[in-house]
Each structure stands twice: as structure tokens, then as C-alpha cells.
PDB file of N, CA and C in Angstrom:
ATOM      1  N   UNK A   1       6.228 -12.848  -7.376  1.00  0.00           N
ATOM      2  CA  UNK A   1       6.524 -11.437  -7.474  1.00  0.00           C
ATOM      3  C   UNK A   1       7.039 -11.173  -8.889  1.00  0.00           C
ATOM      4  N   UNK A   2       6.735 -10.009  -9.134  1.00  0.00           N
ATOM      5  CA  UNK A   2       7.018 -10.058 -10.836  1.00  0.00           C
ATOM      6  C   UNK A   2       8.507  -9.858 -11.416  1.00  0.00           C
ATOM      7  N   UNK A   3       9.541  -9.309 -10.151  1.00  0.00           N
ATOM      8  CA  UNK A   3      10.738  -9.156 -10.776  1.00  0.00           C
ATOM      9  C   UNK A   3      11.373 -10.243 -10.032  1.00  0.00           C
ATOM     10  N   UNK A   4      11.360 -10.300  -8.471  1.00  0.00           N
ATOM     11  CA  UNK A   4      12.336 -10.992  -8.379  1.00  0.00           C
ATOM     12  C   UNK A   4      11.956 -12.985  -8.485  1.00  0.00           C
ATOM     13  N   UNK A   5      10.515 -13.069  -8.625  1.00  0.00           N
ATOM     14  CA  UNK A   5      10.274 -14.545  -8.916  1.00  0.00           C
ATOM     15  C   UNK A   5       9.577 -14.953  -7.773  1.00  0.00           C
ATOM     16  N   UNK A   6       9.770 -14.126  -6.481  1.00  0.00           N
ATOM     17  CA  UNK A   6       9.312 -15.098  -5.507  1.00  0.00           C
ATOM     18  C   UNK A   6       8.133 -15.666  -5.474  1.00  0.00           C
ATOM     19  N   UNK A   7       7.860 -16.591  -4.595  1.00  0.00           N
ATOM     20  CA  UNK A   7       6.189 -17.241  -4.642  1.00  0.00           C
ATOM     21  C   UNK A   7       5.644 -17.070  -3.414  1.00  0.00           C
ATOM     22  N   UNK A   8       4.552 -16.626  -2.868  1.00  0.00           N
ATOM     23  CA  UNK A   8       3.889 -16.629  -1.520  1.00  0.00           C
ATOM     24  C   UNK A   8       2.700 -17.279  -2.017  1.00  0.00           C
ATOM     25  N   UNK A   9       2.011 -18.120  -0.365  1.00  0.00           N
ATOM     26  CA  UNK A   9       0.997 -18.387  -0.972  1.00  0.00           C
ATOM     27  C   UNK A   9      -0.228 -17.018  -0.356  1.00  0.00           C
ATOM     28  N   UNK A  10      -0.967 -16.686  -0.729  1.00  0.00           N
ATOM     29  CA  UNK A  10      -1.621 -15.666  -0.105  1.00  0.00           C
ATOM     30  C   UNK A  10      -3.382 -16.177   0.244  1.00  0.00           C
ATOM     31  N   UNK A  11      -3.683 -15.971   1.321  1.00  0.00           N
ATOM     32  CA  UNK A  11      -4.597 -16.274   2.154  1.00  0.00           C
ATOM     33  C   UNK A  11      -5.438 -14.853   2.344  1.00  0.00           C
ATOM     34  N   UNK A  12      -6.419 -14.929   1.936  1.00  0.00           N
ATOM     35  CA  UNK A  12      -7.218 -13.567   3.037  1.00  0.00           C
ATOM     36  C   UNK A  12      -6.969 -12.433   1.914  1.00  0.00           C
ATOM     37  N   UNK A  13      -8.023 -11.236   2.954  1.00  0.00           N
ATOM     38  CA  UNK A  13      -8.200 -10.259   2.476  1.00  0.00           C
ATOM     39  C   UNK A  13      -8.058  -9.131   3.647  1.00  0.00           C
ATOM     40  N   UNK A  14      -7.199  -8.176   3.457  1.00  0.00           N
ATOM     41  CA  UNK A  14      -7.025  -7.659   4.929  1.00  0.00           C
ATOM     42  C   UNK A  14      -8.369  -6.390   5.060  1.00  0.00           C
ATOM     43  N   UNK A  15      -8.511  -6.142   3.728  1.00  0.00           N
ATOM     44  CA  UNK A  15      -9.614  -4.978   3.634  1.00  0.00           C
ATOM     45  C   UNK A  15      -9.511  -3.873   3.844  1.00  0.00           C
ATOM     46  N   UNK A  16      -7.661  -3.479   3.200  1.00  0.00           N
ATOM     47  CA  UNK A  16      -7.322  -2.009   3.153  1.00  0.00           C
ATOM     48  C   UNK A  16      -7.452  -2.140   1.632  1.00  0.00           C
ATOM     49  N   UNK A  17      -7.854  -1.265   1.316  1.00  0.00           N
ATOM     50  CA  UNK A  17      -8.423  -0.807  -0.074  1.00  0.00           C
ATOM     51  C   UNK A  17      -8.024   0.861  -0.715  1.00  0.00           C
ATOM     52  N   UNK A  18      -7.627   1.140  -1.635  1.00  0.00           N
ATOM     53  CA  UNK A  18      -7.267   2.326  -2.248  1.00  0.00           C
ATOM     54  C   UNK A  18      -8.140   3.555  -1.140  1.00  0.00           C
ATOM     55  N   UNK A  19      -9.391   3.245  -1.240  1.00  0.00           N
ATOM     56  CA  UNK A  19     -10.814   3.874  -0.712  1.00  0.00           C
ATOM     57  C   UNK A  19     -10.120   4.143   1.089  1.00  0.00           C
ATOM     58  N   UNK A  20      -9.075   3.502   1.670  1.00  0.00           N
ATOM     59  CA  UNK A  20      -8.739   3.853   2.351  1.00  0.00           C
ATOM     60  C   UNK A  20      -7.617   4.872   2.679  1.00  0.00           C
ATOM     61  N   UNK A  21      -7.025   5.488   1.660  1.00  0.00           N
ATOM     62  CA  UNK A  21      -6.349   5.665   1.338  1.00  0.00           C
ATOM     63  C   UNK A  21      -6.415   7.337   1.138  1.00  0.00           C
ATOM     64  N   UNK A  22      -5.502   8.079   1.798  1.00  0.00           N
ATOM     65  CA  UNK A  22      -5.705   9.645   1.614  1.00  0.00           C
ATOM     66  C   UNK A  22      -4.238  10.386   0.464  1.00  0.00           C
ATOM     67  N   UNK A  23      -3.181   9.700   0.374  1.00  0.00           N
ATOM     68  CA  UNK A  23      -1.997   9.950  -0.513  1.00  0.00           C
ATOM     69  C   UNK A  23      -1.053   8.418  -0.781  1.00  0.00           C
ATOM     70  N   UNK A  24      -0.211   8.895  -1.308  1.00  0.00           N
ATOM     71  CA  UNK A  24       0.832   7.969  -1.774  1.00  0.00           C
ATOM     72  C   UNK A  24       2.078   8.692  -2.284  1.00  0.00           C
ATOM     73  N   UNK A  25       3.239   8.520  -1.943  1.00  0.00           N
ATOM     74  CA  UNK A  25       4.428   9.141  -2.380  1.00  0.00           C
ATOM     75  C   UNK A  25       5.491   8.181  -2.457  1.00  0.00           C
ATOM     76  N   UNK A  26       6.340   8.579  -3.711  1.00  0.00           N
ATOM     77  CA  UNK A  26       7.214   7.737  -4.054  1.00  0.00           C
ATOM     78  C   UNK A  26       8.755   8.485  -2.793  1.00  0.00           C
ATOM     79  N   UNK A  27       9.302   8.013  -2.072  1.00  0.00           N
ATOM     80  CA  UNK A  27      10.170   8.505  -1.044  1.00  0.00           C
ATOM     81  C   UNK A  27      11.955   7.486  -1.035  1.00  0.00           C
ATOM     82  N   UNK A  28      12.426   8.350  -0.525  1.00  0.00           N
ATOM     83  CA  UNK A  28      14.202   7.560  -0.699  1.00  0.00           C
ATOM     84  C   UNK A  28      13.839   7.395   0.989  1.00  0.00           C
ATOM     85  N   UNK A  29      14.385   5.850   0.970  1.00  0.00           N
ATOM     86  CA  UNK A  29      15.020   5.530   2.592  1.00  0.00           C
ATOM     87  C   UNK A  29      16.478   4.605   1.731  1.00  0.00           C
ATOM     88  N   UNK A  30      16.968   4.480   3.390  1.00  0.00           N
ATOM     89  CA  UNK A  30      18.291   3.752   2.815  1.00  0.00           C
ATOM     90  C   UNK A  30      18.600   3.042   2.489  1.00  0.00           C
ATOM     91  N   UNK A  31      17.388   2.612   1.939  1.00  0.00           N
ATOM     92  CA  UNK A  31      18.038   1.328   1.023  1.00  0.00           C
ATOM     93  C   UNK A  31      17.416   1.227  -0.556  1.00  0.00           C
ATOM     94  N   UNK A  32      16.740   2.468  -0.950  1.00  0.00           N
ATOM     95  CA  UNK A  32      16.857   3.141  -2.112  1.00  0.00           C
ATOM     96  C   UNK A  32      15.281   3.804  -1.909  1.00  0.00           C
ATOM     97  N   UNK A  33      14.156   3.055  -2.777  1.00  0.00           N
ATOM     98  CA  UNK A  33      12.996   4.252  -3.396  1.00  0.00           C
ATOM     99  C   UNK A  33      12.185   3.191  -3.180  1.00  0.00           C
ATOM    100  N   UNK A  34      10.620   3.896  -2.211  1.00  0.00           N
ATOM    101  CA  UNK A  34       9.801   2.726  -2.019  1.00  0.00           C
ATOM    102  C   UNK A  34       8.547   3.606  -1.703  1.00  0.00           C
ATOM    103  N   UNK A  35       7.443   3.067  -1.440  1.00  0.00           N
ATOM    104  CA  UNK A  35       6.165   4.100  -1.746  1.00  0.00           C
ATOM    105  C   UNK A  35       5.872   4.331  -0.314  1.00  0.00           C
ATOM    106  N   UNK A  36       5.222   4.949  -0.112  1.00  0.00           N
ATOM    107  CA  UNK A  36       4.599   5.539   1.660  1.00  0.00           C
ATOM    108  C   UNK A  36       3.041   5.912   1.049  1.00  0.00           C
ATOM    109  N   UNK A  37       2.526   5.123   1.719  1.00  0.00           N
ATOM    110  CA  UNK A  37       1.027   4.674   1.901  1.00  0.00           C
ATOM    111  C   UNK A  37       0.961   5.818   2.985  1.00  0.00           C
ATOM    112  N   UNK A  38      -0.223   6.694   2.953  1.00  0.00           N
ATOM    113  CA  UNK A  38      -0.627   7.475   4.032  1.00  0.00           C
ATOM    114  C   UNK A  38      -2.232   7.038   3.943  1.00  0.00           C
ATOM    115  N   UNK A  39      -2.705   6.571   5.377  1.00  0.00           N
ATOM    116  CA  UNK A  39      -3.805   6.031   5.091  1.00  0.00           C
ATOM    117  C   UNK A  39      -4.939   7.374   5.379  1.00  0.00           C
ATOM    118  N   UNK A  40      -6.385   6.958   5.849  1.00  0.00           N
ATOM    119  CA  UNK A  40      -7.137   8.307   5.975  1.00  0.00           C
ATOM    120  C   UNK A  40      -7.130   7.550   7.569  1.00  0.00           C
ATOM    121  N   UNK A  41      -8.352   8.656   7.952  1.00  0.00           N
ATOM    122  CA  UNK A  41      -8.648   7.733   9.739  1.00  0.00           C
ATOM    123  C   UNK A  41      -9.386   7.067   9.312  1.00  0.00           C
ATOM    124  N   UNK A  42     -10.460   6.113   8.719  1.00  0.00           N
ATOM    125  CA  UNK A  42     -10.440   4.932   8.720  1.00  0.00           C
ATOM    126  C   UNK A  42      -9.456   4.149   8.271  1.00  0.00           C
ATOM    127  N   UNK A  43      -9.397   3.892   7.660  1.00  0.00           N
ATOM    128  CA  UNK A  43      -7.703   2.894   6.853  1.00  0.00           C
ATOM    129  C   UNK A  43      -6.995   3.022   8.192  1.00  0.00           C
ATOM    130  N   UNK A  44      -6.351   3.940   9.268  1.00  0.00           N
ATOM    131  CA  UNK A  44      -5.013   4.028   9.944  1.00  0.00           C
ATOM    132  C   UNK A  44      -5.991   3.439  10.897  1.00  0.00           C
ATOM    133  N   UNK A  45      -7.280   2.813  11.796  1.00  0.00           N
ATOM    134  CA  UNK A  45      -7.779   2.136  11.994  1.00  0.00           C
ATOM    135  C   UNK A  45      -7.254   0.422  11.815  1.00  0.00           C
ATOM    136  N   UNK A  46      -7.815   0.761  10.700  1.00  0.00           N
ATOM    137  CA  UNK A  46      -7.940  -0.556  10.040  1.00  0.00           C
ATOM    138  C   UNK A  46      -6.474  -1.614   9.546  1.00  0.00           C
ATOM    139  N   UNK A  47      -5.469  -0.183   9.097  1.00  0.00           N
ATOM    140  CA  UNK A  47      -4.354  -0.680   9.481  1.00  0.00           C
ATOM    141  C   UNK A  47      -3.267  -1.227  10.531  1.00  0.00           C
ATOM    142  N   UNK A  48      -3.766  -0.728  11.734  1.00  0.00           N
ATOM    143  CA  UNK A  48      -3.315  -0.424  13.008  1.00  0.00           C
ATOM    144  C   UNK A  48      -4.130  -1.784  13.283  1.00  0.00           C
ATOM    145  N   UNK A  49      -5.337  -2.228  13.070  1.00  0.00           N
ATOM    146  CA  UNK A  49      -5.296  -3.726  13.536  1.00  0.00           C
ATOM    147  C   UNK A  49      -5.340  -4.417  12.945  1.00  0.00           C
ATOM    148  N   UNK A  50      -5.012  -4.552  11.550  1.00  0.00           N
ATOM    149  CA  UNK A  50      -4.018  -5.500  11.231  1.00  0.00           C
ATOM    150  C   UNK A  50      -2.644  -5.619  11.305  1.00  0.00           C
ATOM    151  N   UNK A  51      -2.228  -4.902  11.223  1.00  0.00           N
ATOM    152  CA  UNK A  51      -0.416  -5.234  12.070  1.00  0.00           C
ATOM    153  C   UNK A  51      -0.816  -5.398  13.339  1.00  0.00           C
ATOM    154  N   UNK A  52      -1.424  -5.521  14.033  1.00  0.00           N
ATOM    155  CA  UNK A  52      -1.442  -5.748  15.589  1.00  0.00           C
ATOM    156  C   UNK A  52      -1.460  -7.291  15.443  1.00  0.00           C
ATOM    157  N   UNK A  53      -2.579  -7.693  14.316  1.00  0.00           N
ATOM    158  CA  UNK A  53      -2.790  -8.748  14.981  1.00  0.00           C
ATOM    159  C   UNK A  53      -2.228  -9.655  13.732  1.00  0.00           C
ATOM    160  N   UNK A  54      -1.513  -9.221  13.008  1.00  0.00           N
ATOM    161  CA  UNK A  54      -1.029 -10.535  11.703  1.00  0.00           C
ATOM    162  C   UNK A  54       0.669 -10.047  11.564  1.00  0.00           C
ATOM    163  N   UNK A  55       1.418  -9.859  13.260  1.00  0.00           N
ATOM    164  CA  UNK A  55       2.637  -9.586  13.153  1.00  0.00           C
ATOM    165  C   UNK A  55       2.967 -11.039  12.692  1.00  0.00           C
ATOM    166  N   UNK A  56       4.487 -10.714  12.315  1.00  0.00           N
ATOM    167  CA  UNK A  56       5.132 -11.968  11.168  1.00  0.00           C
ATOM    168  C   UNK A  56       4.547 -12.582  10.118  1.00  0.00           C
ATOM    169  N   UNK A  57       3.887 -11.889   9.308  1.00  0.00           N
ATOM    170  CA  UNK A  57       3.220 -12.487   8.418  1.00  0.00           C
ATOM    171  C   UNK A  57       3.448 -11.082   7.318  1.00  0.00           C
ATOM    172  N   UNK A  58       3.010 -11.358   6.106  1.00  0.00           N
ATOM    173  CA  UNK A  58       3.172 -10.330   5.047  1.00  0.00           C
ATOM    174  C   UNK A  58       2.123  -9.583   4.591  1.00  0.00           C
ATOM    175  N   UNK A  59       1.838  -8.256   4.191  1.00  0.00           N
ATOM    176  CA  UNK A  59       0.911  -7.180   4.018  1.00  0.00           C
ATOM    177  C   UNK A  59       1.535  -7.220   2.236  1.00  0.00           C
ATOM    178  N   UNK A  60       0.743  -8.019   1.433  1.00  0.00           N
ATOM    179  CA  UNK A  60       0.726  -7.815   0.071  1.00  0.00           C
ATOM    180  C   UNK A  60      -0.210  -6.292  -0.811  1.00  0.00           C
ATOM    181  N   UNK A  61       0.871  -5.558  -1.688  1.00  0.00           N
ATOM    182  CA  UNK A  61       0.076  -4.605  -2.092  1.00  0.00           C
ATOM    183  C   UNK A  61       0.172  -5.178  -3.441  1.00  0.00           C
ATOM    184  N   UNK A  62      -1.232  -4.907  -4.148  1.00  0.00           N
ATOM    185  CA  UNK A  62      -1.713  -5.016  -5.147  1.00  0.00           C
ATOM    186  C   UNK A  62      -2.464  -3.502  -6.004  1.00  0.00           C
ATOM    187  N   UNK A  63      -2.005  -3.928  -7.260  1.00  0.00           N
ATOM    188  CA  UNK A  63      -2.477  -2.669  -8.472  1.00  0.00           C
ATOM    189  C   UNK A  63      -3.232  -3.642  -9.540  1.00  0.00           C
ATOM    190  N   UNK A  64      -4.174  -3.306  -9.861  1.00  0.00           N
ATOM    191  CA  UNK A  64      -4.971  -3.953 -11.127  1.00  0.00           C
ATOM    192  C   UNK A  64      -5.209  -5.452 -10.915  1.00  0.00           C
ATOM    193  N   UNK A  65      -5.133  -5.934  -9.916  1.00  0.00           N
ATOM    194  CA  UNK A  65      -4.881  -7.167  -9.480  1.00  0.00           C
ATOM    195  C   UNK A  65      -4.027  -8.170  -9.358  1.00  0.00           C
ATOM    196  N   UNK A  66      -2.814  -7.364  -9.467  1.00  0.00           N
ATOM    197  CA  UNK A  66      -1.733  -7.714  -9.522  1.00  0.00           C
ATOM    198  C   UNK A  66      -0.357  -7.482  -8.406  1.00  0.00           C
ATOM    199  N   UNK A  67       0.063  -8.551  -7.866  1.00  0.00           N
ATOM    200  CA  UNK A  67       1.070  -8.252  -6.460  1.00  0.00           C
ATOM    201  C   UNK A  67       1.733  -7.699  -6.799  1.00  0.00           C
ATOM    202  N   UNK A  68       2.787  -6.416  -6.321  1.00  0.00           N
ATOM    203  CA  UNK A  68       3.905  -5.796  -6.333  1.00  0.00           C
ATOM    204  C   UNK A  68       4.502  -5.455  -5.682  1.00  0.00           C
ATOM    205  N   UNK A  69       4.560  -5.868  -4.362  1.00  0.00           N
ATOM    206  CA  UNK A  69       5.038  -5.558  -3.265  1.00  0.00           C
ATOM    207  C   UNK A  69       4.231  -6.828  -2.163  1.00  0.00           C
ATOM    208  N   UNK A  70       5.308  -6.894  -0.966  1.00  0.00           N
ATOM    209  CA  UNK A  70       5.044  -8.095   0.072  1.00  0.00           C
ATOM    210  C   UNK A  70       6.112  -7.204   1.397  1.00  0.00           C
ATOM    211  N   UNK A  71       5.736  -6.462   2.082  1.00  0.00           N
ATOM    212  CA  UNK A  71       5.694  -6.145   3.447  1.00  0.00           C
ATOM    213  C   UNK A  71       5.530  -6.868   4.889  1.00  0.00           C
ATOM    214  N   UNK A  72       6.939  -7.429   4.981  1.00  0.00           N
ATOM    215  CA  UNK A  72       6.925  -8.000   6.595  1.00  0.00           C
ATOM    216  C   UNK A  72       6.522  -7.087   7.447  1.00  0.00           C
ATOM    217  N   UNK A  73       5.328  -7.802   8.270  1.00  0.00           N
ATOM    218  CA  UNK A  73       4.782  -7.187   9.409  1.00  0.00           C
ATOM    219  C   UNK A  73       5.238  -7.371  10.409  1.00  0.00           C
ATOM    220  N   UNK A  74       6.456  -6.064  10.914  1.00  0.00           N
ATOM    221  CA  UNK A  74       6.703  -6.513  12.339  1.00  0.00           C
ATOM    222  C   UNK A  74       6.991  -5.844  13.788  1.00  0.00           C
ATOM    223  N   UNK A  75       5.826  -4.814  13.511  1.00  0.00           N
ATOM    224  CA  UNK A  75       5.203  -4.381  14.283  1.00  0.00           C
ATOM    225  C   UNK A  75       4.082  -3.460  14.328  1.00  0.00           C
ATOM    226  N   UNK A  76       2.893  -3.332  15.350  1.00  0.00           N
ATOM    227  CA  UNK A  76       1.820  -2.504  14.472  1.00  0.00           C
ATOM    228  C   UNK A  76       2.318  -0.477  14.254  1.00  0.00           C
ATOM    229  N   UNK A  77       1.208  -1.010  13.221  1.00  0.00           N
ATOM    230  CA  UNK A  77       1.512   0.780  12.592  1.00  0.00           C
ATOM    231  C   UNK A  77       0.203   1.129  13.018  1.00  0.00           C
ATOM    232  N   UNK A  78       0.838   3.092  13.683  1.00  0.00           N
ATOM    233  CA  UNK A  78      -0.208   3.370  14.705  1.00  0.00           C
ATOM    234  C   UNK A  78      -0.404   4.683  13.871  1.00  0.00           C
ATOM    235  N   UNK A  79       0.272   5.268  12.988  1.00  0.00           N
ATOM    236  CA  UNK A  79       0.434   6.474  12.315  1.00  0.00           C
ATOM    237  C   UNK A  79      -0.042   6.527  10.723  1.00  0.00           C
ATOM    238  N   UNK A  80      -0.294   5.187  10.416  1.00  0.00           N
ATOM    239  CA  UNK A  80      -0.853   5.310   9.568  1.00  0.00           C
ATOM    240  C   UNK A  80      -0.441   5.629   8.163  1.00  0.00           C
ATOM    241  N   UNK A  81       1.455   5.550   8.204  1.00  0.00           N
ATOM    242  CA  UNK A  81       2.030   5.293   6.973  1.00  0.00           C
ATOM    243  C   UNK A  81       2.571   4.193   6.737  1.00  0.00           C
ATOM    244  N   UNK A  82       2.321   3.494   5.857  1.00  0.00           N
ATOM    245  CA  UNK A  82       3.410   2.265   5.063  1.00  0.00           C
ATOM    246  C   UNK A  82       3.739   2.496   4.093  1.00  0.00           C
ATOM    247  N   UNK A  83       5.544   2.078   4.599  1.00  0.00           N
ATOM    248  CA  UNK A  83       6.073   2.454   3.635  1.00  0.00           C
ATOM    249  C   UNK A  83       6.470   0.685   2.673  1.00  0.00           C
ATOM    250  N   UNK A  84       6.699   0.620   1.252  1.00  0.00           N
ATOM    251  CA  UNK A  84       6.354  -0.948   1.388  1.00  0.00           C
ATOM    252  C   UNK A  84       7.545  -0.472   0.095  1.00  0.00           C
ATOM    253  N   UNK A  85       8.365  -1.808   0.011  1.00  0.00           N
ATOM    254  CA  UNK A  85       9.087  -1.257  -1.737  1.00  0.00           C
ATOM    255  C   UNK A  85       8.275  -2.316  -2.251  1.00  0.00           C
ATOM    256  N   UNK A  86       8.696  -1.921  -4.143  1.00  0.00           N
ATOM    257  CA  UNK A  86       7.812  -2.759  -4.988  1.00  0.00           C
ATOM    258  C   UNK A  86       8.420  -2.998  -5.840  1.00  0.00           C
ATOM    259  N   UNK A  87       7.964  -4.505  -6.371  1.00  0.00           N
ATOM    260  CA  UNK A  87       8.831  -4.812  -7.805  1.00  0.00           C
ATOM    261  C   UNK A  87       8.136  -3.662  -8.764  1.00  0.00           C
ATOM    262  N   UNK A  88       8.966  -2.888  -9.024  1.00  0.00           N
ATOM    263  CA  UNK A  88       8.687  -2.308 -10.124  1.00  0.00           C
ATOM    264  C   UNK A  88       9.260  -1.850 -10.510  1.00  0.00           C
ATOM    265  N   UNK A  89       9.922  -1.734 -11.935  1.00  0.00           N
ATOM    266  CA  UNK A  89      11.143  -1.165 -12.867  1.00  0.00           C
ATOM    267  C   UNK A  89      11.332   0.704 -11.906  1.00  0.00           C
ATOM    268  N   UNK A  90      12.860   1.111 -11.606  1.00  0.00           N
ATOM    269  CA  UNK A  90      12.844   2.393 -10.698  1.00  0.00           C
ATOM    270  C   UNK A  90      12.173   3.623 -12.069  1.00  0.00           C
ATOM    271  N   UNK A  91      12.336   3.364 -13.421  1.00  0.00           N
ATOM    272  CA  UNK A  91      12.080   3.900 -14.374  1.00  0.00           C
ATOM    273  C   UNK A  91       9.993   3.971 -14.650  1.00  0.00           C
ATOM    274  N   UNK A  92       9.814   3.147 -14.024  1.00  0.00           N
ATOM    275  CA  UNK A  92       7.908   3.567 -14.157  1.00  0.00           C
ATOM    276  C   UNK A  92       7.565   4.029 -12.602  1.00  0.00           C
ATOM    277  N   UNK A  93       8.306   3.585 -11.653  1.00  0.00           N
ATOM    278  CA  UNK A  93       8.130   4.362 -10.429  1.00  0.00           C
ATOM    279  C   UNK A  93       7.288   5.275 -10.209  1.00  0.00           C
ATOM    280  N   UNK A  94       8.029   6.567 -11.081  1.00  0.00           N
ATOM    281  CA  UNK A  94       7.007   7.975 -10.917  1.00  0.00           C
ATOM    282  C   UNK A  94       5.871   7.599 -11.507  1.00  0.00           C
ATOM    283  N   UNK A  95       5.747   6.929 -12.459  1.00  0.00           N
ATOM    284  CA  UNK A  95       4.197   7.232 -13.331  1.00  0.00           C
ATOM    285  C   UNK A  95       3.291   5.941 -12.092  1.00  0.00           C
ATOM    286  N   UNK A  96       3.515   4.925 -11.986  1.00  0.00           N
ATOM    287  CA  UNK A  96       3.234   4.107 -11.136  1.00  0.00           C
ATOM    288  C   UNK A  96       2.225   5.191  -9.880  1.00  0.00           C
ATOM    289  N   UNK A  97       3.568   6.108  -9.095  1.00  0.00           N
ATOM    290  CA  UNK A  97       2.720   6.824  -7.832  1.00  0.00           C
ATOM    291  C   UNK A  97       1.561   7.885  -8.844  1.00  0.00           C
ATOM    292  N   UNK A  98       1.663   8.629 -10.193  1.00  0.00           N
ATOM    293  CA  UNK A  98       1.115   9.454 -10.465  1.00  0.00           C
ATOM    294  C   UNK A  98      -0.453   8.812 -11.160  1.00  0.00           C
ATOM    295  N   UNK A  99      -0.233   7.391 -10.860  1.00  0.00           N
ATOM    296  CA  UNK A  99      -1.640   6.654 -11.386  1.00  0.00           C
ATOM    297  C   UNK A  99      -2.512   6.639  -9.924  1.00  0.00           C
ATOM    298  N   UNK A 100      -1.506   6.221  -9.053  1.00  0.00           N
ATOM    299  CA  UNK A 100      -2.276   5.818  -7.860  1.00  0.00           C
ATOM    300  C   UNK A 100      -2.314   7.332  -7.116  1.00  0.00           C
ATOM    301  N   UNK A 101      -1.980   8.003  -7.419  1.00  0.00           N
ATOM    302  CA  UNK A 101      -2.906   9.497  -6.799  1.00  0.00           C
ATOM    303  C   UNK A 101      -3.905   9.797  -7.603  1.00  0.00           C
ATOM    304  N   UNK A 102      -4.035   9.763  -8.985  1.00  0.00           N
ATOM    305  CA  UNK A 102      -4.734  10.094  -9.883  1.00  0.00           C
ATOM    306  C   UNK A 102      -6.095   9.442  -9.364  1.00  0.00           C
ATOM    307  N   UNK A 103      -6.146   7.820  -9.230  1.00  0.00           N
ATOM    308  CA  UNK A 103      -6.918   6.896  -8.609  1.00  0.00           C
ATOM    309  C   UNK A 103      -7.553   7.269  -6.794  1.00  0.00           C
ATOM    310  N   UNK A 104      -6.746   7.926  -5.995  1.00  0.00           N
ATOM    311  CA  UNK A 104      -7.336   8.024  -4.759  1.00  0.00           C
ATOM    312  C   UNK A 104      -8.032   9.604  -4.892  1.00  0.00           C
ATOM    313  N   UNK A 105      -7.493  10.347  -5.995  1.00  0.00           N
ATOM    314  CA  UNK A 105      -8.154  11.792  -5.908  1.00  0.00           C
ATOM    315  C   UNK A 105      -9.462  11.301  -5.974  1.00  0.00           C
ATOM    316  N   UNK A 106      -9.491  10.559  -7.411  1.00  0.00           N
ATOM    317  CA  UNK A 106     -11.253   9.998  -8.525  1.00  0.00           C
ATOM    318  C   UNK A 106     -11.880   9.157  -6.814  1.00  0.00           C
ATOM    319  N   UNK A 107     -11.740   8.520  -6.443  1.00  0.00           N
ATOM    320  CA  UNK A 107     -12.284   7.918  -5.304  1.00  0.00           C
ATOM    321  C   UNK A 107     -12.457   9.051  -4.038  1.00  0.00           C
ATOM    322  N   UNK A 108     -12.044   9.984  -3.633  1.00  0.00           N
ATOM    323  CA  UNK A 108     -12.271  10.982  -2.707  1.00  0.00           C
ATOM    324  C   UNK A 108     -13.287  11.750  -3.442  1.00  0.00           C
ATOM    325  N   UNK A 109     -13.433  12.131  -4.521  1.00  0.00           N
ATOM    326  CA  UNK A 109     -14.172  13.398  -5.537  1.00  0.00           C
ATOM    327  C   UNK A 109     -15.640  12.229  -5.248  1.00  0.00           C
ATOM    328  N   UNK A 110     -15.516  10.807  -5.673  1.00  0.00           N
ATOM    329  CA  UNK A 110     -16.798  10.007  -5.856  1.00  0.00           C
ATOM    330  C   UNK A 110     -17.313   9.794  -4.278  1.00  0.00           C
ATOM    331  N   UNK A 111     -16.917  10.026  -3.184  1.00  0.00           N
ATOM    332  CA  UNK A 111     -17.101   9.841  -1.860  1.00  0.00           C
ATOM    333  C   UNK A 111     -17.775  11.428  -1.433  1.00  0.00           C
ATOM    334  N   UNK A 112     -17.034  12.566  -1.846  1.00  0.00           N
ATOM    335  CA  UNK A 112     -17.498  13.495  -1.664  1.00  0.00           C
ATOM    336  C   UNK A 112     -18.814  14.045  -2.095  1.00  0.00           C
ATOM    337  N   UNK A 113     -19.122  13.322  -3.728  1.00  0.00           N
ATOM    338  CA  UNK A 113     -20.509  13.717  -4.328  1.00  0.00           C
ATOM    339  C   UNK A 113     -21.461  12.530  -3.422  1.00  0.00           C
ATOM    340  N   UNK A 114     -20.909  11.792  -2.724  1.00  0.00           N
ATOM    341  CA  UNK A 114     -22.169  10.655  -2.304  1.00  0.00           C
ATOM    342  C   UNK A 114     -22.848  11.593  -1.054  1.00  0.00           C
ATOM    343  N   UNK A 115     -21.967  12.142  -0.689  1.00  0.00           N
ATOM    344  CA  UNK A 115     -22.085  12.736   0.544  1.00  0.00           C
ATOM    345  C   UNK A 115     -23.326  13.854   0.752  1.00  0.00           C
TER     346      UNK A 115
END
């Protein structure tokens, strides 16, 4: 992990992908500032069985190919938000969520012209 050092080994591909993906918001819970994944109805699908079926195990999010976050799974999500915190300085935070909306708009606009 890039700030605090940890090491996982990571296995697999769960096959939630940006493309699944309908928003992202940077949000306060109590234990400070962490992102909320809102998936679309496929993704909340697709999310919903993987937490069903890879409880106790970790949901790694990745940007540019790079880990920033590791989410204990421990129980399934039926609604279709995750919320996950991330190593990432609280100071790039905002620009961080304003890349990855920027990124799911360009992927909805390229889904919409296929259409």
C-alpha cells in the first residue's frame, strides 16, 4: 500500500471495472474521509456477488494500475455503494474523486455513442 507499507498478496480479478461504475464521492464517516463507489445495475450485480461469495477476503481498488485502497469484505453489498478509504494524501483527495468522475462521465458519453 503506498502510505502505510502494507503488503497483500493479490490473486484474481473481480471484474468491477470503472465501466461499472455510475458516480464516486469523496464522503466523511467516523472515522474521517473515504470514497463511496456507487455502482450502475450491472456493477451492483456484479458487486453483490462478489461480496457474497469472497466474504473475509479483501476488495482491492486500483487507479492507473496502481492499489490504493484494500476493503475487508464482510458482508454482501446489495445497494450497490462501497464505501472503501484510500491511501491517499487527505490534500489530493478532492482532485483524486474529480479525475475519477471526469473518467466515468468519458466512459458513459463512449457507451452512449456505441449505442
Amino acid at each position: 500500500m503506498p502510505i502505510s507499507g502494507l503488503q497483500y498478496r493479490y490473486v484474481g480479478d473481480s471484474g468491477l471495472t470503472e465501466a461499472d461504475l455510475d458516480d464516486v464521492q469523496l464522503v466523511h464517516v467516523d472515522l474521517g474521509y473515504c470514497l463511496m463507489f456507487q455502482f450502475n445495475d450491472d456493477g451492483i450485480k456484479d458487486l453483490y456477488r462478489q461480496t457474497v461469495t469472497h466474504q473475509g477476503l479483501l476488495l482491492f481498488t486500483f487507479t492507473n494500475d496502481h492499489v490504493i485502497g484494500a476493503t475487508p469484505i464482510s458482508a454482501p453489498i446489495s445497494d450497490g455503494r462501497l464505501f472503501t478509504f484510500v491511501e491517499v494524501p487527505d490534500d489530493k483527495l478532492g482532485d483524486l474523486v474529480l479525475d475519477l468522475q471526469d473518467s466515468i462521465k468519458k466512459i458513459k458519453a463512449l457507451k452512449d455513442h456505441s449505442n
